[in-house]
Protein backbone atom coordinates (compact mmCIF):
# COMPACT_ATOMS: atom_id res chain seq x y z
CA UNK A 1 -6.95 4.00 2.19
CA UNK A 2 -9.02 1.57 -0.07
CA UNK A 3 -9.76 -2.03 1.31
CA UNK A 4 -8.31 -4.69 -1.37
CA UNK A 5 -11.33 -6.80 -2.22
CA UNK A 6 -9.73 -9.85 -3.28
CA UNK A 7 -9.48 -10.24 0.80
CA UNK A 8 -12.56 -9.04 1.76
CA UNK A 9 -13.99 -11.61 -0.38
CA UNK A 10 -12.16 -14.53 1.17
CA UNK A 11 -11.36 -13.51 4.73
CA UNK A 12 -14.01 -13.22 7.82
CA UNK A 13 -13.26 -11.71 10.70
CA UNK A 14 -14.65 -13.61 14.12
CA UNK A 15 -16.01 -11.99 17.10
CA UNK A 16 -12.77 -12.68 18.68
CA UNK A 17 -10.94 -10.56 16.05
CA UNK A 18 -9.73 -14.00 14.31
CA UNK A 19 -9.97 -13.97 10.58
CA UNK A 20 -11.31 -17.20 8.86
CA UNK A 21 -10.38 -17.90 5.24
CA UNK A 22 -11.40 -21.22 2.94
CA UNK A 23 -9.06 -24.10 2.62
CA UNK A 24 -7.71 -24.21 -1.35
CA UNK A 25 -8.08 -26.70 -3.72
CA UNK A 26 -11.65 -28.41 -3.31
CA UNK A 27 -13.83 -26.67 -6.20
CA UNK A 28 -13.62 -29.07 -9.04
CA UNK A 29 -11.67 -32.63 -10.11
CA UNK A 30 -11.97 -33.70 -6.20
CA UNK A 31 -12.62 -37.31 -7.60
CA UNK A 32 -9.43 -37.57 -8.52
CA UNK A 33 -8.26 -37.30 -5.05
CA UNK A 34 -7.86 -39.68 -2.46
CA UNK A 35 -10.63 -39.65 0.24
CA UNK A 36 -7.17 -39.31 2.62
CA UNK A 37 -6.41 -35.86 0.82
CA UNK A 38 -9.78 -34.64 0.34
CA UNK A 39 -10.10 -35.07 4.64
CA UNK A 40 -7.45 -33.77 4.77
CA UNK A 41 -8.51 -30.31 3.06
CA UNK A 42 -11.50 -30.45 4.98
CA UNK A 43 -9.64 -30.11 7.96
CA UNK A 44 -8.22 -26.19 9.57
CA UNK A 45 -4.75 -25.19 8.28
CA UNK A 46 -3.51 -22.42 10.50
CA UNK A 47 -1.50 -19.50 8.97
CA UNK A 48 0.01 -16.25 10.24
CA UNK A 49 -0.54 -13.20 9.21
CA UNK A 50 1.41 -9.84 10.87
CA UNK A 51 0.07 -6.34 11.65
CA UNK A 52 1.70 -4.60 8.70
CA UNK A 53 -0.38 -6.91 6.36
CA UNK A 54 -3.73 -7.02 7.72
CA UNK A 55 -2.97 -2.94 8.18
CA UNK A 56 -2.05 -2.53 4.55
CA UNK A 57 -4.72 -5.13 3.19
CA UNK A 58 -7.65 -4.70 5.18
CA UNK A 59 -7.20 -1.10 6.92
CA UNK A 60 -10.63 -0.68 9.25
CA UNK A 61 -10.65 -4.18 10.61
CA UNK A 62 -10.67 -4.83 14.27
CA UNK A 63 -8.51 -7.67 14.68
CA UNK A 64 -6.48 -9.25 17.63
CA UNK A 65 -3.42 -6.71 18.54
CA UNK A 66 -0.78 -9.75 18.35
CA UNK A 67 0.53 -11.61 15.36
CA UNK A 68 -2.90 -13.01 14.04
CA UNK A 69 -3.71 -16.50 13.30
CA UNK A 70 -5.90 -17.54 10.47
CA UNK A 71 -8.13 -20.28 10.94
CA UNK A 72 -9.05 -22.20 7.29
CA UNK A 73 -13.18 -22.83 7.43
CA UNK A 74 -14.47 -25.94 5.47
């Protein structure tokens, strides 16, 4: 089964078996933006991905057995 590279290219996988993926929304017309809502797209935005999706997207991956979480980098 072939690994979809649209999430290769925007998820990392921790050495805890976490995956890390980029908050949306801060490439261009940030001045617009209030210094409250650019903080707070600096800041992590947990999500949850399940078994069945990280099996179907990403088949190979080590990642944590239970429902995984997915931390947002800066």
């Amino acid at each position: 089964m072939k690994t979809n590279k649209s999430y290769t290219k925007r998820i990392k996988v921790t050495k805890n078996g976490k995956l890390v993926a980029r908050n949306p929304g801060r490439n261009h017309f940030n001045a617009k933006q209030s210094g409250r809502k650019r903080q707070q797209l600096r800041r992590g935005n947990h999500l949850q991905l399940s078994q069945r999706i990280i099996r179907r997207f990403l088949p190979g991956l080590k990642v944590q057995k239970t429902v995984t979480k997915v931390v947002v980098a800066e």
